[in-house]
C-alpha atoms as a PDB file:
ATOM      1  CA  UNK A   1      99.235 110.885  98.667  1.00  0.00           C
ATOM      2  CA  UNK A   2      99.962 108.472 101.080  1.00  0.00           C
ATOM      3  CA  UNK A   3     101.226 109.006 104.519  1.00  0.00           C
ATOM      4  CA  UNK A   4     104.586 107.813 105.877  1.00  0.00           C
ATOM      5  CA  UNK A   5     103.687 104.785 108.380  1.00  0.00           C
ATOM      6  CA  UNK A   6     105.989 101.606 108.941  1.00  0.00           C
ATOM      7  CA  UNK A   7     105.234  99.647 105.734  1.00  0.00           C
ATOM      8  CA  UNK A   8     105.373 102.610 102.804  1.00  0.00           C
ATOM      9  CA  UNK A   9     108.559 103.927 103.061  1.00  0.00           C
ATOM     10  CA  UNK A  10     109.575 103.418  99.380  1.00  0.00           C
ATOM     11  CA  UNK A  11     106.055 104.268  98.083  1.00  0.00           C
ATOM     12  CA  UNK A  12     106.420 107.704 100.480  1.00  0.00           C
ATOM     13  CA  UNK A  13     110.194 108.444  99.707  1.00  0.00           C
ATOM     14  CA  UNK A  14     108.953 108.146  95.783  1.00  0.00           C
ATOM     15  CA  UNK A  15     106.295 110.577  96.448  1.00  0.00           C
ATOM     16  CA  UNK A  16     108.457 112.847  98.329  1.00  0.00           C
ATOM     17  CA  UNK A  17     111.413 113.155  96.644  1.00  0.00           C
ATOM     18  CA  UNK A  18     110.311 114.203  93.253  1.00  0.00           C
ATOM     19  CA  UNK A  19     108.498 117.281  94.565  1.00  0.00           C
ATOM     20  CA  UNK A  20     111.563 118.337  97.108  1.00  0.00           C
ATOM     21  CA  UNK A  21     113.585 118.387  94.182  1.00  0.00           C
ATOM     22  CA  UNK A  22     110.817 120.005  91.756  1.00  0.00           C
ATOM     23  CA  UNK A  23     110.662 122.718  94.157  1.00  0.00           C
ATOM     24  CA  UNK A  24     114.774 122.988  94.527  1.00  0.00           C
ATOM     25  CA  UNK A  25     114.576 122.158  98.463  1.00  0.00           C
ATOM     26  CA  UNK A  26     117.355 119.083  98.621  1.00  0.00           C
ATOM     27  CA  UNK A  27     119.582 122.169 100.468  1.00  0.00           C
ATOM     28  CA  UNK A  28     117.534 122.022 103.003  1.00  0.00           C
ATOM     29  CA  UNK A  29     117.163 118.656 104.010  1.00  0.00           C
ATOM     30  CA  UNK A  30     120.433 116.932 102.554  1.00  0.00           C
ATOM     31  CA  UNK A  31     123.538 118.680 104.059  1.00  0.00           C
ATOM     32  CA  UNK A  32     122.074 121.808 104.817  1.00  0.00           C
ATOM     33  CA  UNK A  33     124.136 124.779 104.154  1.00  0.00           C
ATOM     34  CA  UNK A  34     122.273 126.958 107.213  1.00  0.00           C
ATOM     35  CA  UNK A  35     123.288 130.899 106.697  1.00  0.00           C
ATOM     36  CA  UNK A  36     124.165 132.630 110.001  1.00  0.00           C
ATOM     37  CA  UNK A  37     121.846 133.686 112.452  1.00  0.00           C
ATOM     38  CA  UNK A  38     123.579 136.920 113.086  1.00  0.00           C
ATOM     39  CA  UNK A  39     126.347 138.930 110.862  1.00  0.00           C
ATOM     40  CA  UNK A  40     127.891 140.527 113.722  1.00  0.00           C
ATOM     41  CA  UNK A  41     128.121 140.391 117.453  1.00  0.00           C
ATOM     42  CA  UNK A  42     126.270 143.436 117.630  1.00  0.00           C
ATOM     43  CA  UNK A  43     123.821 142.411 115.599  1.00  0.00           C
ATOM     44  CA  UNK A  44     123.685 139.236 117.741  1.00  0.00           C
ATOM     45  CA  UNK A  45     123.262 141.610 121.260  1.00  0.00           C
ATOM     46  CA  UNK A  46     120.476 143.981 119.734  1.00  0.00           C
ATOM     47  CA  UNK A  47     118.616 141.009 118.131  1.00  0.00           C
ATOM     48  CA  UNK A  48     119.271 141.974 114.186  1.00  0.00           C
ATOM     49  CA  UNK A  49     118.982 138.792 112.600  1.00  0.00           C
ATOM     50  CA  UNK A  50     120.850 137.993 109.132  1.00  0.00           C
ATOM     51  CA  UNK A  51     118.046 138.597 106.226  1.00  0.00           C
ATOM     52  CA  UNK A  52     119.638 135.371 104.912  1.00  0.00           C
ATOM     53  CA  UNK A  53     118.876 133.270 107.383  1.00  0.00           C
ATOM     54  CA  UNK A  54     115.428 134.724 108.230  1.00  0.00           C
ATOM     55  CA  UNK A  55     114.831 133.563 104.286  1.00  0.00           C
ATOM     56  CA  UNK A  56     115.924 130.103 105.084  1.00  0.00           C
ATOM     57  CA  UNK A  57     114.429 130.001 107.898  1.00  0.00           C
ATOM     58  CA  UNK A  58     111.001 130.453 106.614  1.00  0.00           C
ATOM     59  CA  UNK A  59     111.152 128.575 103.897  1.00  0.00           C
ATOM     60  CA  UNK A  60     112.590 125.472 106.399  1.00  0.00           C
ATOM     61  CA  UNK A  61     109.645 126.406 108.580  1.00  0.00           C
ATOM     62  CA  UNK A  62     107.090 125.621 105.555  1.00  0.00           C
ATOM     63  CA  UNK A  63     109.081 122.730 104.505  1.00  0.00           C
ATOM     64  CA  UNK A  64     109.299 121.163 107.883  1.00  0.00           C
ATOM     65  CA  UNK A  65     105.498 121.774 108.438  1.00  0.00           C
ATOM     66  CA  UNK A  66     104.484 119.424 105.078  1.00  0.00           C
ATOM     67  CA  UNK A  67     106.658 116.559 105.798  1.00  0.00           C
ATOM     68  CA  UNK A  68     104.925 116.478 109.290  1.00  0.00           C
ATOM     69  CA  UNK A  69     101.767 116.547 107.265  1.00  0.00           C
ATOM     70  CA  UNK A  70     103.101 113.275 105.383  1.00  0.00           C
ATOM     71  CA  UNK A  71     103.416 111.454 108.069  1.00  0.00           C
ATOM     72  CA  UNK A  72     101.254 108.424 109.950  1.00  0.00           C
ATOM     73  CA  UNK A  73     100.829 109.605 113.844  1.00  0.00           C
ATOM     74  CA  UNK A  74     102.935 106.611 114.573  1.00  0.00           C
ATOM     75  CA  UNK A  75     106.084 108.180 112.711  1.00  0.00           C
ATOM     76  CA  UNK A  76     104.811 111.748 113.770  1.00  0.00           C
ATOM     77  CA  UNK A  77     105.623 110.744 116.912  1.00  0.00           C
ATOM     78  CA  UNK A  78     109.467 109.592 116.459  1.00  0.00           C
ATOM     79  CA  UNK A  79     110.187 113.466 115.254  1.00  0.00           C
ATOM     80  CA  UNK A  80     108.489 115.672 117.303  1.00  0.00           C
ATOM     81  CA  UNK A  81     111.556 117.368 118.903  1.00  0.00           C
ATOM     82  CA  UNK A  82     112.802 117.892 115.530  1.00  0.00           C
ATOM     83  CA  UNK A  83     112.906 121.541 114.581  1.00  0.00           C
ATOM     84  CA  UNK A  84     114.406 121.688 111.337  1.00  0.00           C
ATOM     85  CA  UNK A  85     113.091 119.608 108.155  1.00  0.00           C
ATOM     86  CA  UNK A  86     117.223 118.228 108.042  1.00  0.00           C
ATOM     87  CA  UNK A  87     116.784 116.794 111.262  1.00  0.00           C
ATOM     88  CA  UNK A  88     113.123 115.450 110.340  1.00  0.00           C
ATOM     89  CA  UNK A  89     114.960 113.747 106.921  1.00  0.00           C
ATOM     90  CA  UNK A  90     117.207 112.065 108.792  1.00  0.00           C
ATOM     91  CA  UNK A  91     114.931 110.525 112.013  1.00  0.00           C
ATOM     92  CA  UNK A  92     113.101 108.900 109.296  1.00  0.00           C
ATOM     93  CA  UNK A  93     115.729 107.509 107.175  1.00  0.00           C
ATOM     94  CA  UNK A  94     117.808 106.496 110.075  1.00  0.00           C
ATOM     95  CA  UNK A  95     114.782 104.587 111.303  1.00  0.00           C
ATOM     96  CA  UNK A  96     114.044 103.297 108.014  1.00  0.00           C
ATOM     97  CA  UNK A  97     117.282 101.663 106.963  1.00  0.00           C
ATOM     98  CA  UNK A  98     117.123 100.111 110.534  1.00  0.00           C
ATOM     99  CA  UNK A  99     113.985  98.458 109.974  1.00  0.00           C
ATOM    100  CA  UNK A 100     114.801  97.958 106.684  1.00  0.00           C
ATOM    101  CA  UNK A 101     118.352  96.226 107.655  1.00  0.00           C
ATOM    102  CA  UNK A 102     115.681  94.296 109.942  1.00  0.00           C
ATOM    103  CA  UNK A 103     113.121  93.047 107.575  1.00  0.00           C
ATOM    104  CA  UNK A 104     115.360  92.162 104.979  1.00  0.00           C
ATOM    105  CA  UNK A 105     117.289  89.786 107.633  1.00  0.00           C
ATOM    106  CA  UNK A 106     113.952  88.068 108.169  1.00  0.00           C
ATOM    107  CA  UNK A 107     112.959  87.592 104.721  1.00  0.00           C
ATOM    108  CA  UNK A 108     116.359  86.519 103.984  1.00  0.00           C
ATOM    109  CA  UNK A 109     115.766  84.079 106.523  1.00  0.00           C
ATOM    110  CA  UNK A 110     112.793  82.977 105.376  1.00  0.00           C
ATOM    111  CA  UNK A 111     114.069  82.279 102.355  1.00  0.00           C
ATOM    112  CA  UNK A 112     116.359  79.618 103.120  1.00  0.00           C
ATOM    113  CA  UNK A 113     113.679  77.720 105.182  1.00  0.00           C
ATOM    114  CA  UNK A 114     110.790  77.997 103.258  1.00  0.00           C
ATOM    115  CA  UNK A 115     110.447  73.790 102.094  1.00  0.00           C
ATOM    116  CA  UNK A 116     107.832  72.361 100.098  1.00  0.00           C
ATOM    117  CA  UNK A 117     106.890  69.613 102.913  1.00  0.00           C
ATOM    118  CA  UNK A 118     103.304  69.357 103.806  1.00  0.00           C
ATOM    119  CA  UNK A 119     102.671  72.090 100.984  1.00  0.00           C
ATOM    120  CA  UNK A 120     101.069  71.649  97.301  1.00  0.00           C
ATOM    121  CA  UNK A 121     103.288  72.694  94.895  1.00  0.00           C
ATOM    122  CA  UNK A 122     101.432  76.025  94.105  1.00  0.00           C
ATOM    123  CA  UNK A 123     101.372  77.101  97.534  1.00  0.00           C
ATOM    124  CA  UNK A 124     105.552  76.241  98.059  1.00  0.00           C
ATOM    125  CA  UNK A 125     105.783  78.629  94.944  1.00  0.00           C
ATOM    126  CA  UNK A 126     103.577  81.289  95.809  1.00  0.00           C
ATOM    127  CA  UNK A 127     104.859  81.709  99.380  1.00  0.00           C
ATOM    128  CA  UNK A 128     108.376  81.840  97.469  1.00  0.00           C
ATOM    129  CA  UNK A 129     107.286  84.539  95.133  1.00  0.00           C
ATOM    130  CA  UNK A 130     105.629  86.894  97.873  1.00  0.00           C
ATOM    131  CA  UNK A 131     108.867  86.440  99.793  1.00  0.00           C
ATOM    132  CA  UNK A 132     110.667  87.554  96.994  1.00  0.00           C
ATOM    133  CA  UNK A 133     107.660  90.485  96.126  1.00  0.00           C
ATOM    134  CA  UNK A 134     108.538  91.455  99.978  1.00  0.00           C
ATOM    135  CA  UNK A 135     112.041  92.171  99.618  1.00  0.00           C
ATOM    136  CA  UNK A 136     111.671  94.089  96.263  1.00  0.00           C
ATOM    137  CA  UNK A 137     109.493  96.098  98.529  1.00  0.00           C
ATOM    138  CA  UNK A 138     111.880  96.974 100.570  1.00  0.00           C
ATOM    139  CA  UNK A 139     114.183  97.641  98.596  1.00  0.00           C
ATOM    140  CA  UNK A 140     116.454  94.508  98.210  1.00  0.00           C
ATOM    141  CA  UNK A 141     114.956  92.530  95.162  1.00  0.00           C
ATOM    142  CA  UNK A 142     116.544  89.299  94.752  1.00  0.00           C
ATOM    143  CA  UNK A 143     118.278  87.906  91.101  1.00  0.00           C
ATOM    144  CA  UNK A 144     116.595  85.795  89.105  1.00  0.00           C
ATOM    145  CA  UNK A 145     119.287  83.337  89.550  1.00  0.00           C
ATOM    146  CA  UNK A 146     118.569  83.272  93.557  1.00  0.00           C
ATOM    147  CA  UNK A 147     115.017  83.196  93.459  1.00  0.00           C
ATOM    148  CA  UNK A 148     115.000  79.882  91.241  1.00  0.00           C
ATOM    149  CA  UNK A 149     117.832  78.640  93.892  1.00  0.00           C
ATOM    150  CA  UNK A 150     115.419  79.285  97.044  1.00  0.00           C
ATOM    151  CA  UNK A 151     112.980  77.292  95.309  1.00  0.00           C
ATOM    152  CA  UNK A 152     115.129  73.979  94.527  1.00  0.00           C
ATOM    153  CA  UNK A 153     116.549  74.157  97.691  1.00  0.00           C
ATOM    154  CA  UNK A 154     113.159  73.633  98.878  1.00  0.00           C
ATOM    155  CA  UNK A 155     112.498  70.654  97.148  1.00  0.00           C
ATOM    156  CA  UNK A 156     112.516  66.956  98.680  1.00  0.00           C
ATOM    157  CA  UNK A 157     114.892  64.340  96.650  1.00  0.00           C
ATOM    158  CA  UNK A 158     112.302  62.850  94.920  1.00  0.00           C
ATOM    159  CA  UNK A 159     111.882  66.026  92.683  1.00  0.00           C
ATOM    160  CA  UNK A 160     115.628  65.924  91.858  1.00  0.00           C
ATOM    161  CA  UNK A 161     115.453  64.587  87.869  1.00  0.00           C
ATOM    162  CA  UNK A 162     113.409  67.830  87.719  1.00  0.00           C
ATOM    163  CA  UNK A 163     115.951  69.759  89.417  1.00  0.00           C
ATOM    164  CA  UNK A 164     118.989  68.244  87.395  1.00  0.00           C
ATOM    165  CA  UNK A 165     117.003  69.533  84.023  1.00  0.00           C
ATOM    166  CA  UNK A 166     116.713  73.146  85.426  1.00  0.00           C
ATOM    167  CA  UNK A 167     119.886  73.238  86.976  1.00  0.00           C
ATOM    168  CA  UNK A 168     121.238  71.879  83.836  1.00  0.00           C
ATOM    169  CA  UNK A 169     120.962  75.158  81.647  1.00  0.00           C
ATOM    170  CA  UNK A 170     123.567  77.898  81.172  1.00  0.00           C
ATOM    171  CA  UNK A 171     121.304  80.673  81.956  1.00  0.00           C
ATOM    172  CA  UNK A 172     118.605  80.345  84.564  1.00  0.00           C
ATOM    173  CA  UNK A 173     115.096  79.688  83.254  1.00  0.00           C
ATOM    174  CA  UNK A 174     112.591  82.372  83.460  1.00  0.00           C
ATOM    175  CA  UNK A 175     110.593  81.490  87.068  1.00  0.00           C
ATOM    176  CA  UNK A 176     107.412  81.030  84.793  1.00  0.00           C
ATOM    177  CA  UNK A 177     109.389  77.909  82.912  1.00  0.00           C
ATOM    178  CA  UNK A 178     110.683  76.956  86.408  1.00  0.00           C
ATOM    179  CA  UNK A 179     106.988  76.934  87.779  1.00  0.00           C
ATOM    180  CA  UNK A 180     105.630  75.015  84.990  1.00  0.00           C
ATOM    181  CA  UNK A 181     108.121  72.001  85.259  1.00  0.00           C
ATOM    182  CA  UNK A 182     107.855  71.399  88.858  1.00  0.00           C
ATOM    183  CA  UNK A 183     103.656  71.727  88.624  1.00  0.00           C
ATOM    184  CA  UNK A 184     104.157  69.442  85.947  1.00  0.00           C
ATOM    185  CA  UNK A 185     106.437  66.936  87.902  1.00  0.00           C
ATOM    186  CA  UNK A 186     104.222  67.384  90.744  1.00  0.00           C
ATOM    187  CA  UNK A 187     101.030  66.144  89.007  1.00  0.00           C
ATOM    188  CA  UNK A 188     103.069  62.855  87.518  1.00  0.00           C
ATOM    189  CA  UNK A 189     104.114  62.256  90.926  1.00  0.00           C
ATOM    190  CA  UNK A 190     100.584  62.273  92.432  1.00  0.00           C
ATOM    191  CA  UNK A 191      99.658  60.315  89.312  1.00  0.00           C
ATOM    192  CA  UNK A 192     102.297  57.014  89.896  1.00  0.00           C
ATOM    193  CA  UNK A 193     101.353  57.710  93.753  1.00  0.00           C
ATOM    194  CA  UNK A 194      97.798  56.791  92.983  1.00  0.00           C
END
């Protein structure tokens, strides 16, 4: 299994999930229902603890203590007041949709700017596709339709007959198609520039 650490968050949460819910312990870290420490004031003053909650509490304890064991000593360190495998759940996830929110910005970003200048064509496209591979990694894949976009928009006017034929369809053309027509405009291009 793989420990939690800043760039496997899906991978971990797919790991983690599954056996939280195979073992019937969602209670405990989504919206905990927490039983009451005492049932009475009296029990409260002479230190009688509800049987209820001792259960819970054990079985938090033990559940608590494995996702510690699941995570990098970089993310250790962001819970280590935590207490309580709820409050554990949630450090992580809050800190994980922020840098999530984050990355996906960037690569966002990235998108738009990425140009084919000073590039060969197979490098534009490749540096295209692991943009794309990075934000299905994250969890915020892009459509087909946008990915084929990102890479016209990247494109210098003399590749726009190519770009007319492609944009020309009524559905978008499988990235594979796309790929082969511009490599394919690209080499008759460096062939009349000879």
């Amino acid at each position: 299994s793989h420990k939690l650490d800043d760039l496997t968050f899906l991978l971990w949460r797919q790991q983690v999930e599954p056996i939280i819910k195979s073992h019937r312990l969602q209670r405990f870290v989504a919206n905990p229902q927490i039983p009451l420490q005492f049932l009475t004031e009296a029990d409260h003053t002479v230190g009688i603890k509800n049987p209820a909650y001792e259960a819970w509490e054990q079985q938090d304890q033990v559940l608590l203590t494995w996702l510690q064991s699941m995570l990098s000593s970089l993310i250790l360190s962001c819970v280590l007041r935590c207490v309580h495998s709820y409050e554990v759940w949630e450090r992580i996830h809050n800190y994980f949709l922020k840098q999530t929110r984050v990355t996906v910005r960037q690569l966002r970003t990235e998108l738009r700017v990425t140009i084919l200048r000073g590039k060969l064509m197979r490098e534009f496209l490749l540096q295209i596709k692991q943009i794309s591979d990075s934000l299905a990694s994250v969890g915020s894949p892009i459509m087909l339709q946008e990915h084929v976009d990102s890479i016209l928009e990247g494109l210098p006017p003399d590749y726009d007959s190519v770009i007319s034929v492609i944009e020309s369809k009524f559905e978008p053309l499988p990235i594979a198609e796309v790929e082969a027509l511009l490599l394919a405009h690209e080499a008759r291009l460096n062939k009349f520039h000879k």
